[in-house]
Protein backbone atom coordinates (compact mmCIF):
# COMPACT_ATOMS: atom_id res chain seq x y z
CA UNK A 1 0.00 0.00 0.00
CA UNK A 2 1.43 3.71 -0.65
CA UNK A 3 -0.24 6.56 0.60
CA UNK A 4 -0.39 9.65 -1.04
CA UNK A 5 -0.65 11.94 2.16
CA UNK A 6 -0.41 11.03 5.93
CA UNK A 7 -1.49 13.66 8.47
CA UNK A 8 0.27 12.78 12.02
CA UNK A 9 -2.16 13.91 14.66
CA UNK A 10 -5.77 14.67 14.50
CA UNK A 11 -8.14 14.83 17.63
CA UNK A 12 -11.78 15.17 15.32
CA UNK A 13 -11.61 12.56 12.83
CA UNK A 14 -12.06 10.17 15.04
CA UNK A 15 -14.26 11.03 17.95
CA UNK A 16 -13.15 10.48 21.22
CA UNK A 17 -9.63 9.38 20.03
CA UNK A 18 -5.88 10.77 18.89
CA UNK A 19 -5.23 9.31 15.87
CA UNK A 20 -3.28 9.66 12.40
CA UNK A 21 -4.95 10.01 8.95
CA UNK A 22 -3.47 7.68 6.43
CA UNK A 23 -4.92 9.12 2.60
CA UNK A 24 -4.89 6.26 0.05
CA UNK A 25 -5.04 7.71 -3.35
CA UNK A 26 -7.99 6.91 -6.30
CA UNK A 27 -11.73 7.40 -6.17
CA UNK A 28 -14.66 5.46 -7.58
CA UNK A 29 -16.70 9.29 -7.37
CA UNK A 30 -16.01 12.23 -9.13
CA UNK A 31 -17.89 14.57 -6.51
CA UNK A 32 -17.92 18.23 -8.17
CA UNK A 33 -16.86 19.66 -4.68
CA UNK A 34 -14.31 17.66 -3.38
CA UNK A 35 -11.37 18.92 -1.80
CA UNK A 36 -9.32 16.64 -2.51
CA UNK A 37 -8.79 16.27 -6.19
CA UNK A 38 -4.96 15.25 -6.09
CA UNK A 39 -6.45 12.15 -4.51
CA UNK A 40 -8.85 11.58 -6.77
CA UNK A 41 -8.51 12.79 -10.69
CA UNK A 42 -6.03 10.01 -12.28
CA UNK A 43 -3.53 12.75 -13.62
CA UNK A 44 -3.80 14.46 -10.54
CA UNK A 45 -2.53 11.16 -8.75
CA UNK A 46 0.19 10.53 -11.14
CA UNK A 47 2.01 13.77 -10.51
CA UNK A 48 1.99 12.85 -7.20
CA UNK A 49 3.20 9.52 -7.36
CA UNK A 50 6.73 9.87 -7.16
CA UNK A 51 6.07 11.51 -3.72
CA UNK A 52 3.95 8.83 -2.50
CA UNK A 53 4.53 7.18 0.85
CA UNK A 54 6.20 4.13 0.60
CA UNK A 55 4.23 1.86 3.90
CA UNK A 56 7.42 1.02 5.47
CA UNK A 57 8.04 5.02 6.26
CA UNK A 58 3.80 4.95 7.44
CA UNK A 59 4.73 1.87 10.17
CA UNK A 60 8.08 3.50 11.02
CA UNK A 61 6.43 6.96 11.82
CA UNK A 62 3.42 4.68 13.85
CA UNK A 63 5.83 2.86 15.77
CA UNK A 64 7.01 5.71 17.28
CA UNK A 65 3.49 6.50 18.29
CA UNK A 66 3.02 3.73 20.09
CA UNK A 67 1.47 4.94 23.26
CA UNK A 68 1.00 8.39 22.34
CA UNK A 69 -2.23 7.82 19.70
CA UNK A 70 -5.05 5.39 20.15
CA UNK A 71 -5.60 5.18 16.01
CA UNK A 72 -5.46 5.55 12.72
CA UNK A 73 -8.00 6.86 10.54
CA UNK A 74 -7.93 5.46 6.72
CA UNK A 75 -9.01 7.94 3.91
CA UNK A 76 -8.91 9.14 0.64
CA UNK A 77 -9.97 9.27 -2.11
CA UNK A 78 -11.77 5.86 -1.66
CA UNK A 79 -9.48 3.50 0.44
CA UNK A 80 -11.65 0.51 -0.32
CA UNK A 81 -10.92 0.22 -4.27
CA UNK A 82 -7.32 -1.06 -2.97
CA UNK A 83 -6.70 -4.78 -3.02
CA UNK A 84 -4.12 -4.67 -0.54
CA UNK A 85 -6.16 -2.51 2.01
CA UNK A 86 -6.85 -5.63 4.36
CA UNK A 87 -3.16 -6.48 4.79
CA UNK A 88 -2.68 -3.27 5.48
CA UNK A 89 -5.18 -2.95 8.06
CA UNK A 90 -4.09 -5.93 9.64
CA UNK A 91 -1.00 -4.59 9.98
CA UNK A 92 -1.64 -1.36 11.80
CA UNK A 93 -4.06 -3.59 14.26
CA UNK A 94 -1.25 -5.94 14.79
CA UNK A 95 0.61 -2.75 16.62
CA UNK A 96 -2.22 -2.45 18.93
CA UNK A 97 -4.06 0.48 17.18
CA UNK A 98 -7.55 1.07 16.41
CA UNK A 99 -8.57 1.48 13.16
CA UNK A 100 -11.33 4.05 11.82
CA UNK A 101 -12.60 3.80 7.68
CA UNK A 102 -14.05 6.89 5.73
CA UNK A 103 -15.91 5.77 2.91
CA UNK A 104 -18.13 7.08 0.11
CA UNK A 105 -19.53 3.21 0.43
CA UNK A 106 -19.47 2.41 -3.67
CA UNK A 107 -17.82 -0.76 -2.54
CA UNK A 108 -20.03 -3.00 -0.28
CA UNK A 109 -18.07 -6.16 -1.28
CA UNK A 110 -14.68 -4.59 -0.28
CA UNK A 111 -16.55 -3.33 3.12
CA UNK A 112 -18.40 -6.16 4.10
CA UNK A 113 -15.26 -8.57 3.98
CA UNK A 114 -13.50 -5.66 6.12
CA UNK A 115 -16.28 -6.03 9.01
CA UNK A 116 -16.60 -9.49 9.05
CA UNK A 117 -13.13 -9.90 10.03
CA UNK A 118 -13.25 -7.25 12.33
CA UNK A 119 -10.53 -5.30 10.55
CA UNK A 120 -12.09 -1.77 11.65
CA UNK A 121 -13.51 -0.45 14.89
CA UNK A 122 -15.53 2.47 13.94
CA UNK A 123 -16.91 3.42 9.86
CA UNK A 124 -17.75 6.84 8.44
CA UNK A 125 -20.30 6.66 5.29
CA UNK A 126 -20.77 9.87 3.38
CA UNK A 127 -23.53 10.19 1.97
CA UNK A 128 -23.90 12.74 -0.67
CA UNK A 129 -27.32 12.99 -1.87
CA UNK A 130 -30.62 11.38 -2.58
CA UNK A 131 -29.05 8.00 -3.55
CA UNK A 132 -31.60 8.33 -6.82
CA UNK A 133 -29.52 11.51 -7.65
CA UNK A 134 -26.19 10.72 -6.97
CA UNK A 135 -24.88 11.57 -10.26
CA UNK A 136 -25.71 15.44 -9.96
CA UNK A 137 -23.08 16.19 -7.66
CA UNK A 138 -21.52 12.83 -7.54
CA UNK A 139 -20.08 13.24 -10.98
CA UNK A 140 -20.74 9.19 -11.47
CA UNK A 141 -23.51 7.33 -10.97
CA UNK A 142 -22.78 3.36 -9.63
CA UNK A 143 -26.60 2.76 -8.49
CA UNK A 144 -28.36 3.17 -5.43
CA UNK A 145 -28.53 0.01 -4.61
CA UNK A 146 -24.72 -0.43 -3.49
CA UNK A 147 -25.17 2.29 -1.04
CA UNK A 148 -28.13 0.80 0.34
CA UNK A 149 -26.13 -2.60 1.01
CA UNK A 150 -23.19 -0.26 2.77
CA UNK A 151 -25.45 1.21 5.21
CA UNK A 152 -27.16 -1.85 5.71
CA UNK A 153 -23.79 -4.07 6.56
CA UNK A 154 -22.47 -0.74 8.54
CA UNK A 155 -25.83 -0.88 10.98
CA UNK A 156 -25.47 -4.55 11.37
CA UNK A 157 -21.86 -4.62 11.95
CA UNK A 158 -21.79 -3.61 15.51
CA UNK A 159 -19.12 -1.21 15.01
CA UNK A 160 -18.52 2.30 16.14
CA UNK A 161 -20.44 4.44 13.10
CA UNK A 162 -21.67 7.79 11.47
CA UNK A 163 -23.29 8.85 8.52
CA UNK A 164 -22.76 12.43 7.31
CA UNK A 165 -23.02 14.57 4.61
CA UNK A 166 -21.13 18.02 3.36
CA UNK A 167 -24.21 20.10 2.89
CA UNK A 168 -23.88 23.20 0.05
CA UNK A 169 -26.29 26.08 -0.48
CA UNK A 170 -27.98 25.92 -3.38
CA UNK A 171 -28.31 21.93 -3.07
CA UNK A 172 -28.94 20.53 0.42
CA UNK A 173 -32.42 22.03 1.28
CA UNK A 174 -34.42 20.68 4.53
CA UNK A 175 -36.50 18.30 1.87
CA UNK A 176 -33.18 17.06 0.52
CA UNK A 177 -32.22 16.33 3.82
CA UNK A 178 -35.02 14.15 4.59
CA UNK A 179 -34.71 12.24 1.14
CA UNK A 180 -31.52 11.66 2.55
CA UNK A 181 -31.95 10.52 5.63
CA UNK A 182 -35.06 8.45 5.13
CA UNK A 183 -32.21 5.78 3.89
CA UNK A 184 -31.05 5.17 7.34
CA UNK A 185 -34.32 5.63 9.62
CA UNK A 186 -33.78 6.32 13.25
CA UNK A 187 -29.79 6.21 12.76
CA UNK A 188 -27.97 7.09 16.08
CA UNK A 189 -25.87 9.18 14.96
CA UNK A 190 -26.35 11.59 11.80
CA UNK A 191 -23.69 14.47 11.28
CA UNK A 192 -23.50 17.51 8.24
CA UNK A 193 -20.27 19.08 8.24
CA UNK A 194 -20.21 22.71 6.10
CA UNK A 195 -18.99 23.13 2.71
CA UNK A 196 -15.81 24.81 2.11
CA UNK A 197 -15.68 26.61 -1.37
CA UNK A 198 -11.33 26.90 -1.47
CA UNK A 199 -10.51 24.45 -3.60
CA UNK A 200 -13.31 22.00 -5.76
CA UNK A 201 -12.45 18.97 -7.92
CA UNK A 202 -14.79 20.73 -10.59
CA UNK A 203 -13.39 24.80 -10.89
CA UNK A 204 -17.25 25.41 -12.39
CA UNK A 205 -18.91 24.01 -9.11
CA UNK A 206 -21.16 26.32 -7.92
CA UNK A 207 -22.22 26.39 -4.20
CA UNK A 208 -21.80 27.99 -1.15
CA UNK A 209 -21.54 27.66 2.69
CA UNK A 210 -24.79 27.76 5.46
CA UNK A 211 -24.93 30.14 8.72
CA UNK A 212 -24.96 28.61 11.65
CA UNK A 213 -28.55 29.01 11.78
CA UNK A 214 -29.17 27.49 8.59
CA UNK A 215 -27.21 24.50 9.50
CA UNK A 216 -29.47 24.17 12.34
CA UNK A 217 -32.47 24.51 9.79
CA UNK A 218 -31.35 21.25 8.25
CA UNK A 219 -30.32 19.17 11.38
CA UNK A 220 -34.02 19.70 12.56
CA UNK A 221 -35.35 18.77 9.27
CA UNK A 222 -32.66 15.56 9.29
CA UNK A 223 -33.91 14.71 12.62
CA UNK A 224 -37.63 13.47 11.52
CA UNK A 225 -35.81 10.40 10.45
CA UNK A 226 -32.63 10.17 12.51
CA UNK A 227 -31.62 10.21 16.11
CA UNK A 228 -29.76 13.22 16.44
CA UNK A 229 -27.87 15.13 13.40
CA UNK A 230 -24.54 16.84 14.58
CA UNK A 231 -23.74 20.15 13.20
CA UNK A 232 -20.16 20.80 12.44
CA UNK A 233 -19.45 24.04 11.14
């Protein structure tokens, strides 16, 4: 496995915890906002991959961790469309560390073999949009019906887990956000996190960030179908 970014300390990506980020590079999505596109667009990637991180220099930086972080969190880009991401993972939990997965969920397969052997203690599912209109900001469209098998092995697996979405003026509205969350009724735990207009995979995207207040708008309108919905700002 070689990374194409590693961020050494975080205390929000994984609640409750001080962990690393590993990024893997690659995407299955082509999300119009991201910020990440040198993780994602294949040219992008290839510029970078001479300054990839080669996984012996990953486990020599965790080593010296040992003791001072409780995890790693594994990113991207999409870190399930890699083969090797199991050995991987089985590494890091060798060392003692917990291990939390961000994923866009395109790859149930790839996800349910990672829960069944227990190869992740906590899972973060984006999701985007209505699942039936993924491809508007999703930039590819891989059918609903993969998402609805993620969600469905993430609330079975009796893991640590979120779903969230990056909500964008001009697209999230509070009936958007109940198309979204009627996919995972009664959810425990439901966050939106802001959009940030910097830097977008797509330089056309159009969209723009909520007040606090309007963030607040949505989370109540979330809520009819989950738990409790999180703002982060």
């Amino acid at each position: 496995m070689r990374l194409s970014g590693v961020q050494k300390l975080t205390h929000i990506d994984y609640p409750g915890k001080l962990a690393a980020i590993a990024f893997t590079p690659g995407c299955t999505l082509r999300c119009r906002y991201c910020y990440n596109p040198e993780f994602v667009l294949p040219d992008a990637i290839q510029r970078l991959t001479s300054s990839f991180i080669p996984e012996s220099i990953f486990f020599r930086f965790l080593d010296s961790r040992r003791g001072l972080l409780d995890g790693v969190v594994i990113c991207g880009g999409e870190p399930t469309i890699h083969r090797d991401l199991p050995e991987f993972l089985e590494k890091i939990r060798a060392r003692g560390f917990l291990i939390k997965l961000d994923t866009n969920g395109g790859n149930p397969d790839m996800l349910e073999y990672l829960l069944r052997k227990w190869l992740v203690n906590a899972v973060a599912m984006d999701i985007k949009f209505p699942l039936d209109r993924y491809v508007e900001l999703a930039g590819r469209h891989v059918g609903p019906e993969r998402y609805r098998r993620s969600i469905a092995l993430i609330r079975a697996s009796g893991v640590q887990y979120e779903f969230r979405t990056t909500v964008i003026r001009d697209w999230h509205t509070p009936t958007i956000m109940q198309s979204i969350t009627r996919e995972i009724p009664d959810a425990p735990h439901y966050a939106i996190q802001n959009f940030r207009s910097e830097k977008t995979l797509d330089p056309d995207f159009v969209g723009g960030s909520f007040t606090r207040d309007q963030m607040h708008t949505l989370a109540a309108a979330a809520e009819h179908y989950v738990r409790r919905c999180e703002v982060r700002m």
